[in-house]
PDB file of N, CA and C in Angstrom:
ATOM      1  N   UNK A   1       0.819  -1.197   0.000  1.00  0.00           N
ATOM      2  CA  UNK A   1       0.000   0.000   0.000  1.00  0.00           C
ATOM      3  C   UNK A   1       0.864   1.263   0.000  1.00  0.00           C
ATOM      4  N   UNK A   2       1.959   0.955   0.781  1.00  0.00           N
ATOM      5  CA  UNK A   2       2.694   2.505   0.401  1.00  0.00           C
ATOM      6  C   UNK A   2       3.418   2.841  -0.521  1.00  0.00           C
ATOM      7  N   UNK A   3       3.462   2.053  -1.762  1.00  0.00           N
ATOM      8  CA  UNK A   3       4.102   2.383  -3.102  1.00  0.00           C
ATOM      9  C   UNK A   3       2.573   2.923  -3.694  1.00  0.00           C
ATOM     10  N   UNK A   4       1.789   2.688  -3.326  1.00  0.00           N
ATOM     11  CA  UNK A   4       0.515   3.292  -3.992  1.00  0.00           C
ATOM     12  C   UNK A   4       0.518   4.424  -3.162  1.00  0.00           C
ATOM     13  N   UNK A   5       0.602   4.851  -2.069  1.00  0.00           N
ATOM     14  CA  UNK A   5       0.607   6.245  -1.245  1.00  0.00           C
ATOM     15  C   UNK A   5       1.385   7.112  -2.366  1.00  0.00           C
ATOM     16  N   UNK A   6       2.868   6.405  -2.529  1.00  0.00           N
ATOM     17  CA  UNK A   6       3.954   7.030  -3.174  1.00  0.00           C
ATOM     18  C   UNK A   6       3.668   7.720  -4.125  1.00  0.00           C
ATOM     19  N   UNK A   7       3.043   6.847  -5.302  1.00  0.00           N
ATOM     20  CA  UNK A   7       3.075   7.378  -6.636  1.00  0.00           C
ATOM     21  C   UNK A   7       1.979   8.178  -6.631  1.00  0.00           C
ATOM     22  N   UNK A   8       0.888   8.015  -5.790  1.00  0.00           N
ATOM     23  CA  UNK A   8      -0.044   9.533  -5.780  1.00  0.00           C
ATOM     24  C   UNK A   8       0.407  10.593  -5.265  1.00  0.00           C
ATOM     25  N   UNK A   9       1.297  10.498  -4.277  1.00  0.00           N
ATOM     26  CA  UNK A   9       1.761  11.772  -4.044  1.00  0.00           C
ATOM     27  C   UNK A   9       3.003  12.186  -4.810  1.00  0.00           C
ATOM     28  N   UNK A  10       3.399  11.420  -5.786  1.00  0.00           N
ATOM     29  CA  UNK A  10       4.407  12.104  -6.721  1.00  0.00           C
ATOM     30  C   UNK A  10       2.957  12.753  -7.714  1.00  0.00           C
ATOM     31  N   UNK A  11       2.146  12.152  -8.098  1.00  0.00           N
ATOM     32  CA  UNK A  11       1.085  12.783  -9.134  1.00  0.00           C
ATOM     33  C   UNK A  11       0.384  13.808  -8.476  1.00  0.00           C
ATOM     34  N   UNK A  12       0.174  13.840  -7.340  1.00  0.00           N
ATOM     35  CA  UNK A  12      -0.259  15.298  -6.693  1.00  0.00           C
ATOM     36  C   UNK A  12       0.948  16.054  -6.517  1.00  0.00           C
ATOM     37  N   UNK A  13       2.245  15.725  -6.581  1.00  0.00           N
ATOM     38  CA  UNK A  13       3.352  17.106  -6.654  1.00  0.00           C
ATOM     39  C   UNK A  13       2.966  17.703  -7.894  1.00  0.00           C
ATOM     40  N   UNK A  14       2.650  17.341  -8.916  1.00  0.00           N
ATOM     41  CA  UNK A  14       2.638  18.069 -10.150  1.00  0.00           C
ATOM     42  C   UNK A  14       1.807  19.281  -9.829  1.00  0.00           C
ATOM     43  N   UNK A  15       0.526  18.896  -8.964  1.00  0.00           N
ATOM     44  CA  UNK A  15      -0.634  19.833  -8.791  1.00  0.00           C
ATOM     45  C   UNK A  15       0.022  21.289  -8.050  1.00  0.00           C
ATOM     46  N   UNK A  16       0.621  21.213  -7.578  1.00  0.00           N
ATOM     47  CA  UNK A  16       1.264  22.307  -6.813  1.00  0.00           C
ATOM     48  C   UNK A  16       2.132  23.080  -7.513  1.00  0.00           C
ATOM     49  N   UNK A  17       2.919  22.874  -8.430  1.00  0.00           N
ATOM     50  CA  UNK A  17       3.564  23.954  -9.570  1.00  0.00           C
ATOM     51  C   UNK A  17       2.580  24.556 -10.566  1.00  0.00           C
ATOM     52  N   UNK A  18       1.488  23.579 -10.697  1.00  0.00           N
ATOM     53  CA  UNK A  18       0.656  23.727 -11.749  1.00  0.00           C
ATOM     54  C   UNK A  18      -0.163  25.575 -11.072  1.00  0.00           C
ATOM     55  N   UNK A  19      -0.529  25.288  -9.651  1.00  0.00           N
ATOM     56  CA  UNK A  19      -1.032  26.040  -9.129  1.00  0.00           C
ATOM     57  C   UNK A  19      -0.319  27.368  -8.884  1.00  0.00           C
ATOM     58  N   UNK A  20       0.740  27.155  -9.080  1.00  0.00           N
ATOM     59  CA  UNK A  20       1.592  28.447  -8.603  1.00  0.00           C
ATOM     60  C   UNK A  20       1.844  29.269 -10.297  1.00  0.00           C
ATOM     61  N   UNK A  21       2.221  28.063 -11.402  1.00  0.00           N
ATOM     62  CA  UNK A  21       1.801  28.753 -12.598  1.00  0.00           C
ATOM     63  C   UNK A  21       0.295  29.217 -12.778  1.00  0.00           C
ATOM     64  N   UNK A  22      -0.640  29.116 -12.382  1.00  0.00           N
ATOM     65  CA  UNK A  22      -1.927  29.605 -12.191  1.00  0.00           C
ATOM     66  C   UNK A  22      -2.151  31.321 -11.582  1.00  0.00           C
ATOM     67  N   UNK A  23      -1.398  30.874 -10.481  1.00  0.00           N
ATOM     68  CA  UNK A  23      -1.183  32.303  -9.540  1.00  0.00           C
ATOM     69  C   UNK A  23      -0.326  33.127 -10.503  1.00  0.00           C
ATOM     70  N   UNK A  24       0.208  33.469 -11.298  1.00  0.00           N
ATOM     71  CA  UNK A  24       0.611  34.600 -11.800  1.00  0.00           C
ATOM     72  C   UNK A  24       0.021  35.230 -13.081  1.00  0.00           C
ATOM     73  N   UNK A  25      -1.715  35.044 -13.402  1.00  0.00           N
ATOM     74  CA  UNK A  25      -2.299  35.938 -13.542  1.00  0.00           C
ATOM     75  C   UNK A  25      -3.127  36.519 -12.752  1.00  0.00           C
ATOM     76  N   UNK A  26      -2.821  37.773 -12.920  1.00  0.00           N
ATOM     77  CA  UNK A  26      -4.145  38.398 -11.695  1.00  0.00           C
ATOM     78  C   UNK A  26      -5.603  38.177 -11.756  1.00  0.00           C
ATOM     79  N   UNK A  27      -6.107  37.428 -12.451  1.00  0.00           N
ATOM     80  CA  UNK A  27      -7.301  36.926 -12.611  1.00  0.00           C
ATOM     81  C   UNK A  27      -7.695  35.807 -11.797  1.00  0.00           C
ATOM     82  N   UNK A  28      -6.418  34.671 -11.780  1.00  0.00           N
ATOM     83  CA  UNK A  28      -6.399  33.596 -10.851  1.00  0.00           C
ATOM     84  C   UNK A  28      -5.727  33.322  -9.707  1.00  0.00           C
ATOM     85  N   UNK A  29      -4.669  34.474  -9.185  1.00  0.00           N
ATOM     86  CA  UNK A  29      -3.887  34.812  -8.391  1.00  0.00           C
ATOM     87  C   UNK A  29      -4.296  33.776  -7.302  1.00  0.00           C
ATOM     88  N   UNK A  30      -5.259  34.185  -6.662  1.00  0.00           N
ATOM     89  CA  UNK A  30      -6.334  33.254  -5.039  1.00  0.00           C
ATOM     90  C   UNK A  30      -6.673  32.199  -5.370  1.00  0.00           C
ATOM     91  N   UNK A  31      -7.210  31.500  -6.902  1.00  0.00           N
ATOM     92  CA  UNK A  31      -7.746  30.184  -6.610  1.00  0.00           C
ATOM     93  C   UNK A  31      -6.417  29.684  -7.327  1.00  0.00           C
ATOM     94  N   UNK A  32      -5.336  29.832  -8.053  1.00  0.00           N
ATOM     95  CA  UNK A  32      -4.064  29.585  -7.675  1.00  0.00           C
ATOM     96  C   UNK A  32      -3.113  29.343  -6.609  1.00  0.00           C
ATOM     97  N   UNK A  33      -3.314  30.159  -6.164  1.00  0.00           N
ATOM     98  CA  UNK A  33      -2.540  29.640  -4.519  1.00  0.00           C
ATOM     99  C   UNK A  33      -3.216  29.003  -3.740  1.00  0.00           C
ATOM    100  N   UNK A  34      -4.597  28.718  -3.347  1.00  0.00           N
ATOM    101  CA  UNK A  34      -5.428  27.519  -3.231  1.00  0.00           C
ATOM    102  C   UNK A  34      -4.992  26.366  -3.479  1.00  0.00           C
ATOM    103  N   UNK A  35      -5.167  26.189  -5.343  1.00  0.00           N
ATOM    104  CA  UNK A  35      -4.657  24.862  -6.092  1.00  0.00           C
ATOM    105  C   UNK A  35      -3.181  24.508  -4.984  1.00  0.00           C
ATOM    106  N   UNK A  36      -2.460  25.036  -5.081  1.00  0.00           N
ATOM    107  CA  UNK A  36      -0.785  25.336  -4.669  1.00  0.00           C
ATOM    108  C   UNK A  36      -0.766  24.375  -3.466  1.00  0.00           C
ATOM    109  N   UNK A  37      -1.560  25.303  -2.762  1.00  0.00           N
ATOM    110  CA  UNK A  37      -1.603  25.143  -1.162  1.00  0.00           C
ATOM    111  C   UNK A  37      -2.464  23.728  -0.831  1.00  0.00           C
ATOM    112  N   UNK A  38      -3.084  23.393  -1.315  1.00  0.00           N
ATOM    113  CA  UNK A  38      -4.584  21.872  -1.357  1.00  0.00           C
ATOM    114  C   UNK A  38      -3.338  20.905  -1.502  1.00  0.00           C
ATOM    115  N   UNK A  39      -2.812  20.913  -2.989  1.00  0.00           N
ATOM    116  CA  UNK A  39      -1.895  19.743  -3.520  1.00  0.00           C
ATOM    117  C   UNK A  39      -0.639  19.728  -2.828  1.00  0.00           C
ATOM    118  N   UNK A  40       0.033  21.061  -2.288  1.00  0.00           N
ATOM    119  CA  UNK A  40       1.135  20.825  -1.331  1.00  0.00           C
ATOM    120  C   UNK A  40       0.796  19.827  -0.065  1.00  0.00           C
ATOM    121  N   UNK A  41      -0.203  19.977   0.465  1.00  0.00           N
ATOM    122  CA  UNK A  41      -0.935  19.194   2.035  1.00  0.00           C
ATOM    123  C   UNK A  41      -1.147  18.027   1.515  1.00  0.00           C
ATOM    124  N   UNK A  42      -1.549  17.810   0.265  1.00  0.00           N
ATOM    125  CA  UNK A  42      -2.404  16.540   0.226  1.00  0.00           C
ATOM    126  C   UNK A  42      -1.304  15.006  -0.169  1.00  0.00           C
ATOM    127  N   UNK A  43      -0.069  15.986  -1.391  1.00  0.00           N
ATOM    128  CA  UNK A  43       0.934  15.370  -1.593  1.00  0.00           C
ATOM    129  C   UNK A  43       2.193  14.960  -0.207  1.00  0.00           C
ATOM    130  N   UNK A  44       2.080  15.967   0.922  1.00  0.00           N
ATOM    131  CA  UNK A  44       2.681  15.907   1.844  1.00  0.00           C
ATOM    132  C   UNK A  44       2.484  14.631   2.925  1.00  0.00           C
ATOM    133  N   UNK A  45       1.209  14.810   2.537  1.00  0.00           N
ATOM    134  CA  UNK A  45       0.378  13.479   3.633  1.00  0.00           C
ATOM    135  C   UNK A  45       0.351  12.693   3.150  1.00  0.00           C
ATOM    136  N   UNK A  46       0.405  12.320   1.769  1.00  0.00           N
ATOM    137  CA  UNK A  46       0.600  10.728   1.531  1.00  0.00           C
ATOM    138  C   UNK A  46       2.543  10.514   1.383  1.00  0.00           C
ATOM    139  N   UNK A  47       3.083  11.236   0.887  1.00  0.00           N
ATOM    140  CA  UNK A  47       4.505  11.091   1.088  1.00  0.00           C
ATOM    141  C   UNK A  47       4.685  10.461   2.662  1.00  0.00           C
ATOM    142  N   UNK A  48       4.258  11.303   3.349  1.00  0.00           N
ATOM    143  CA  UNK A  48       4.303  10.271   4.966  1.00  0.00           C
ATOM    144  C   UNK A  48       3.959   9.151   5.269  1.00  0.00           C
ATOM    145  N   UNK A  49       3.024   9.114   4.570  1.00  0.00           N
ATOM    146  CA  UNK A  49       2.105   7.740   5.010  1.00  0.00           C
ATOM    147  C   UNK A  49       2.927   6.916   4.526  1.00  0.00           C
ATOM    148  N   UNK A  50       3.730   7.138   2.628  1.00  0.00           N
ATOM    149  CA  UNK A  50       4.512   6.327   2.818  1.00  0.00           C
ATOM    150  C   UNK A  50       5.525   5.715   2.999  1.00  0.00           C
ATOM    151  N   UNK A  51       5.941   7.004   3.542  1.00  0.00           N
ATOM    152  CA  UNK A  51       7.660   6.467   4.836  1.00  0.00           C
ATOM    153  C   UNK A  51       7.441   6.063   5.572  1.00  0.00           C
ATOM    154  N   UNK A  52       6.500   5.384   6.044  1.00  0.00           N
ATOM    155  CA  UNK A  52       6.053   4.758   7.296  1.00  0.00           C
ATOM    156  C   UNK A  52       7.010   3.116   6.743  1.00  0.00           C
ATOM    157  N   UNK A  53       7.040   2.616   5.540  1.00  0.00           N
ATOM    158  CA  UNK A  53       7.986   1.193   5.311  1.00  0.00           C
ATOM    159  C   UNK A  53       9.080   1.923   4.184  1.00  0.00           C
ATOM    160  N   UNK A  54       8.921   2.812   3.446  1.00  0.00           N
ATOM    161  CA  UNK A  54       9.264   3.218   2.107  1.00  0.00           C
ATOM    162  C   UNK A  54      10.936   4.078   3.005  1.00  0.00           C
ATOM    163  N   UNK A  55      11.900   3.307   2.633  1.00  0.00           N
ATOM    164  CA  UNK A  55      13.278   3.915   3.242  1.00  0.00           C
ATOM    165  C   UNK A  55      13.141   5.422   2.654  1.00  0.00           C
ATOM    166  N   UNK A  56      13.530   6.479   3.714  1.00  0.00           N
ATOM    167  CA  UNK A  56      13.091   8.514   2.856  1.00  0.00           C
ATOM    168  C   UNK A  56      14.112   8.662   1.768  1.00  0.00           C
ATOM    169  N   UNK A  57      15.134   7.876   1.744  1.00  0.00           N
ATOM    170  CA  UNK A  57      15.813   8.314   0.679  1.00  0.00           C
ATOM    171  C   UNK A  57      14.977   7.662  -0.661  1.00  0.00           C
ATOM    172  N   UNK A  58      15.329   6.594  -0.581  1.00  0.00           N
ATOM    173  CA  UNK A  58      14.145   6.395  -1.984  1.00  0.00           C
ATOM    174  C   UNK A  58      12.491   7.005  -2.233  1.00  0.00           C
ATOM    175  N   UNK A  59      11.895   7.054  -0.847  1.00  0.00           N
ATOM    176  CA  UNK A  59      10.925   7.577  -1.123  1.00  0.00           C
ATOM    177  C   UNK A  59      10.681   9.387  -1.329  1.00  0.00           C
ATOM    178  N   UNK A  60      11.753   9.544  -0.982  1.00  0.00           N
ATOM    179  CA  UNK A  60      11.790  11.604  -1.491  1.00  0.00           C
ATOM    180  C   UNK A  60      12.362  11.259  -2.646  1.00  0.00           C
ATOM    181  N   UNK A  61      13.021  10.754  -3.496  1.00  0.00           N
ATOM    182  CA  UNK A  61      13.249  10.536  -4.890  1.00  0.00           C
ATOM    183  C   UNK A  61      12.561  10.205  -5.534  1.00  0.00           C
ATOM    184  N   UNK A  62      11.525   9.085  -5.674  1.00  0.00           N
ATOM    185  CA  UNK A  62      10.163   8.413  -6.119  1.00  0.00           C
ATOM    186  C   UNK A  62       9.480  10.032  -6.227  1.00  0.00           C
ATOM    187  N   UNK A  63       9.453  10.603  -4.911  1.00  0.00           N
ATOM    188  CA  UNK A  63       8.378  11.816  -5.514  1.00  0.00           C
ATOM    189  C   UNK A  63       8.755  12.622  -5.631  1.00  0.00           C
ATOM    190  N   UNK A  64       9.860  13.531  -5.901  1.00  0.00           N
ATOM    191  CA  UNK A  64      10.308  13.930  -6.510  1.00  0.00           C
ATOM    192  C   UNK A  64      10.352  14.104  -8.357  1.00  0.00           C
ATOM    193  N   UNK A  65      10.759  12.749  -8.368  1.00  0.00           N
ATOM    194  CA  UNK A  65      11.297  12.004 -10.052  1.00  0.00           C
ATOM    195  C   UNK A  65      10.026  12.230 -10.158  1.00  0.00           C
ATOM    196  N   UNK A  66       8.231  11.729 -10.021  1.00  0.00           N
ATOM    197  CA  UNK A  66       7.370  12.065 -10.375  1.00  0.00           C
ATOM    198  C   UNK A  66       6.695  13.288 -10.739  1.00  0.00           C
ATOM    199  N   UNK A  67       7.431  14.230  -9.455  1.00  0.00           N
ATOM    200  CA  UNK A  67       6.880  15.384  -9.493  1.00  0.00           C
ATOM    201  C   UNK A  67       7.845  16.544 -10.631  1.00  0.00           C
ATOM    202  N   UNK A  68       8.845  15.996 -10.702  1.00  0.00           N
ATOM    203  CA  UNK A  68       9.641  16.650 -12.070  1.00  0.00           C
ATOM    204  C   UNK A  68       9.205  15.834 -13.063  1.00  0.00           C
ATOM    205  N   UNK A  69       9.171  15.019 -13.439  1.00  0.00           N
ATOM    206  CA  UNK A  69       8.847  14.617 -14.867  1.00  0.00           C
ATOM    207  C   UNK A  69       7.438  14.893 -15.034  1.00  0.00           C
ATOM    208  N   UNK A  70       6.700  14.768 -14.230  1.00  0.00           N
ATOM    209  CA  UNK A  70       5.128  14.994 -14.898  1.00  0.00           C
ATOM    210  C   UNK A  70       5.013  16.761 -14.948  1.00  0.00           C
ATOM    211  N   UNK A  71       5.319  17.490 -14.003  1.00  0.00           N
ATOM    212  CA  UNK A  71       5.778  18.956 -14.647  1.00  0.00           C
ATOM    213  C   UNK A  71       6.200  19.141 -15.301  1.00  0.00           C
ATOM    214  N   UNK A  72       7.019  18.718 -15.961  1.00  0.00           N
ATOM    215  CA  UNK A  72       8.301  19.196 -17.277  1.00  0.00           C
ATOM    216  C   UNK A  72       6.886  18.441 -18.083  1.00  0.00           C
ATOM    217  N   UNK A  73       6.123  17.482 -17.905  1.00  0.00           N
ATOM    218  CA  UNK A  73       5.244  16.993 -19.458  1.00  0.00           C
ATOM    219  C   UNK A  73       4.184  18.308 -19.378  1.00  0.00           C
ATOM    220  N   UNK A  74       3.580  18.508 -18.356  1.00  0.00           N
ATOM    221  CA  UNK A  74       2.424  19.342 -18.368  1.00  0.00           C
ATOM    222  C   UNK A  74       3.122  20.840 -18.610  1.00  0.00           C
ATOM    223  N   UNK A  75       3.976  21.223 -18.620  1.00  0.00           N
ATOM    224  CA  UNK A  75       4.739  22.323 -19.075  1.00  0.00           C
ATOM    225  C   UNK A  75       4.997  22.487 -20.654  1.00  0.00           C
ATOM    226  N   UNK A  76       5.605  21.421 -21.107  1.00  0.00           N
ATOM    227  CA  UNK A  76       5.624  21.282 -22.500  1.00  0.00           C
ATOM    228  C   UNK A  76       3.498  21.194 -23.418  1.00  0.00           C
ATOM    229  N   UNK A  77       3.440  20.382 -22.618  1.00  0.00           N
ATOM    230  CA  UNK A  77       2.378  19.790 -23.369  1.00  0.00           C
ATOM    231  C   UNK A  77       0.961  21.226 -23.183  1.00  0.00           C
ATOM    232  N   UNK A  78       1.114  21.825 -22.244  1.00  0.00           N
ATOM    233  CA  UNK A  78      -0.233  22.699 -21.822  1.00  0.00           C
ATOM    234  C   UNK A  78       0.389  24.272 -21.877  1.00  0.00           C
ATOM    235  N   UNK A  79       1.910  24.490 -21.441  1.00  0.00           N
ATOM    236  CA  UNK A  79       2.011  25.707 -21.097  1.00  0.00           C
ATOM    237  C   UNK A  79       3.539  25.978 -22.172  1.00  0.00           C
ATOM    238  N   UNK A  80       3.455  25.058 -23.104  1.00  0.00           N
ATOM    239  CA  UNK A  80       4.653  25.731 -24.355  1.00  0.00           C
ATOM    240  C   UNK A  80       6.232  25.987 -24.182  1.00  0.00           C
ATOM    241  N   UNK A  81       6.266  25.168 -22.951  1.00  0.00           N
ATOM    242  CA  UNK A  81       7.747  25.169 -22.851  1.00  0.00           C
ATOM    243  C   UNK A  81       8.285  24.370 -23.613  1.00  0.00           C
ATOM    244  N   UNK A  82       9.675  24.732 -23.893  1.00  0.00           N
ATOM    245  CA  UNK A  82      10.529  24.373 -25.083  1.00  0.00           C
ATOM    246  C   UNK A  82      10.858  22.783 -24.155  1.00  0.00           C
ATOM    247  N   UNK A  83      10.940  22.172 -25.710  1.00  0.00           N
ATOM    248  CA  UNK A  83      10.826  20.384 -25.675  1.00  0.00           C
ATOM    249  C   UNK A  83      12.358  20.780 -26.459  1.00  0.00           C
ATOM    250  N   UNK A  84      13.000  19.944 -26.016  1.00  0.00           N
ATOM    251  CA  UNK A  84      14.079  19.522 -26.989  1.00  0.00           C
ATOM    252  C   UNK A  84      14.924  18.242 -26.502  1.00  0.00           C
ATOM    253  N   UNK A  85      15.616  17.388 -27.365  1.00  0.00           N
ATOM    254  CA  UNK A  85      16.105  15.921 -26.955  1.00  0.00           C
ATOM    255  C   UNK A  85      16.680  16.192 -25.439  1.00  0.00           C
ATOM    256  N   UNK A  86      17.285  17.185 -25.291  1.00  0.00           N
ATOM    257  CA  UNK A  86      18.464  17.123 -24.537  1.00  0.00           C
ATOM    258  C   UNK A  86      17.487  17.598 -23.052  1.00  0.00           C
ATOM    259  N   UNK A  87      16.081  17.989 -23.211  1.00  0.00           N
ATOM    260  CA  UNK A  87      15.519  18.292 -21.765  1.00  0.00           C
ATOM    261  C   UNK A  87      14.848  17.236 -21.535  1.00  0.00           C
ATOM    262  N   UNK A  88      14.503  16.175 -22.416  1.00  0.00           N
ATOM    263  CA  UNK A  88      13.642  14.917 -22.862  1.00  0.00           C
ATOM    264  C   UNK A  88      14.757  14.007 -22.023  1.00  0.00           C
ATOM    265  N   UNK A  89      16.007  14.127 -22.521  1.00  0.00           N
ATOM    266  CA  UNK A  89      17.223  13.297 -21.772  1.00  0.00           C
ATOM    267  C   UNK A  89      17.494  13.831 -20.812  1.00  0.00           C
ATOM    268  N   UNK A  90      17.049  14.477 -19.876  1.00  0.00           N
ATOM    269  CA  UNK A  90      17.316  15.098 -18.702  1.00  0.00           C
ATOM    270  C   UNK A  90      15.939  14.279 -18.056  1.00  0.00           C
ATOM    271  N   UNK A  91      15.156  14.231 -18.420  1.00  0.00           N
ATOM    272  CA  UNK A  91      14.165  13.618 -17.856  1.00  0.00           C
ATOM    273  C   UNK A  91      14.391  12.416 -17.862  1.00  0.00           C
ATOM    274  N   UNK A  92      15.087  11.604 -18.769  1.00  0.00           N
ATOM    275  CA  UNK A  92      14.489  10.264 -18.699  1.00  0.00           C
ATOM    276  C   UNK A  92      15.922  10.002 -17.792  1.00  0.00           C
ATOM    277  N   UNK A  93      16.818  10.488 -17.584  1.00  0.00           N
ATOM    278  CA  UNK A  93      18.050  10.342 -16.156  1.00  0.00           C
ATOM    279  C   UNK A  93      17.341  10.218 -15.050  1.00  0.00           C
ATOM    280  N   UNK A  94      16.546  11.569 -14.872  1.00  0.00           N
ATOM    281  CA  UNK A  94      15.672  11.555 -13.667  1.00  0.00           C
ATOM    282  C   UNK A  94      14.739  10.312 -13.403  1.00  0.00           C
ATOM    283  N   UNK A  95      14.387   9.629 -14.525  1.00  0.00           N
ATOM    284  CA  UNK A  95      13.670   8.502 -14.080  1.00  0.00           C
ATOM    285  C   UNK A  95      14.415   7.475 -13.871  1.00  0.00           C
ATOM    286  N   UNK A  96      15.680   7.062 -14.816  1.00  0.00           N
ATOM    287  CA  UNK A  96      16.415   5.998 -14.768  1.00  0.00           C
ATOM    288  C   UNK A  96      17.208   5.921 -13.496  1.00  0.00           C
ATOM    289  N   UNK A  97      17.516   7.281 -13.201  1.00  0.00           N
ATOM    290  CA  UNK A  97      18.000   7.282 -11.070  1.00  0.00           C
ATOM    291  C   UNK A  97      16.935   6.924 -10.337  1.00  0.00           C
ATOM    292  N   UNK A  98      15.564   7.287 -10.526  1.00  0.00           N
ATOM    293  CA  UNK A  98      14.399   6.791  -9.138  1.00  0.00           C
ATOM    294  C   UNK A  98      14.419   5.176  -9.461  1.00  0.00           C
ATOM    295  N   UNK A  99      13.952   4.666 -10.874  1.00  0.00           N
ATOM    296  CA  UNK A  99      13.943   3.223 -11.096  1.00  0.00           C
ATOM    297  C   UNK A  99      15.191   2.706 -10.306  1.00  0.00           C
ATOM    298  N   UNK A 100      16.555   3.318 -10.678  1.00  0.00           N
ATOM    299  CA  UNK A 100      17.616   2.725  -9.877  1.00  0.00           C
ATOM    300  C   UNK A 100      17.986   2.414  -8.281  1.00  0.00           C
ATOM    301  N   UNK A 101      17.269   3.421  -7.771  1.00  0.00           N
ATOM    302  CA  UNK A 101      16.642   3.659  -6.363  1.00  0.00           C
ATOM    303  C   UNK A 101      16.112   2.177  -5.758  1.00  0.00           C
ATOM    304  N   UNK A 102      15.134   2.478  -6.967  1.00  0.00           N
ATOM    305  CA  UNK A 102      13.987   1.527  -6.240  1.00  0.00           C
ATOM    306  C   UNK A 102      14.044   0.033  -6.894  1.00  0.00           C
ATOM    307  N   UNK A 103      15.083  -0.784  -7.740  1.00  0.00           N
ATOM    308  CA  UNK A 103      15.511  -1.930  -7.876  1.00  0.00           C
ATOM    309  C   UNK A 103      17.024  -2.382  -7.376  1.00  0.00           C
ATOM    310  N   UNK A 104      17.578  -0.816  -6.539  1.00  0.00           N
ATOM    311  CA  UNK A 104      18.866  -1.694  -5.797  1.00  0.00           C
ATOM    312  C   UNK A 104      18.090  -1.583  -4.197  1.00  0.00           C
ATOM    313  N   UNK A 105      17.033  -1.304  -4.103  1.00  0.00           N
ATOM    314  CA  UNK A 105      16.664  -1.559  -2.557  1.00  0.00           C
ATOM    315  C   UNK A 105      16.049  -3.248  -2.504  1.00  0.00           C
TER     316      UNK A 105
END
């Protein structure tokens, strides 16, 4: 159960950058920092729940590695940040270190 805690709270880190890119129009400023503030607590509390067996070094990397790679997709894919091989290969390091993490434990 706490590799399932894990990977939701790497998929709720995404929610919290998402929210803070939200907050910098003045139109959405408040229910931006809302978004921000909801997914920071919510990702926080399952990250705990699953260090309760999940060793913190692998498990702050697990969400981490989630919470950067699924930002860098929703960045490219929704908000037009520049894609190129070499940020694509920066990402897939970031995953090939958490996988590495989590098959030498």
């Amino acid at each position: 159960m706490s590799w399932i805690y894990l990977v939701l709270a790497g998929l709720f880190e995404i929610g919290w950058p998402i929210g803070l890119k939200m907050a910098q129009a003045p139109a959405t400023r408040w229910p931006g920092v809302a978004v921000a503030v909801f997914f920071m607590g919510l990702s926080g509390l399952l990250l705990w729940m699953a260090q309760r067996t999940i060793p913190i070094g692998t498990a702050y990397a697990v969400w981490t590695g989630i919470g950067a790679a699924g930002t860098f997709l929703v960045g490219v894919l929704y908000y037009g940040d520049p894609a190129s091989f070499a940020r694509y290969l920066g990402v897939a390091l970031i995953v090939a270190g958490v996988a590495t993490l989590k098959l030498a434990h």
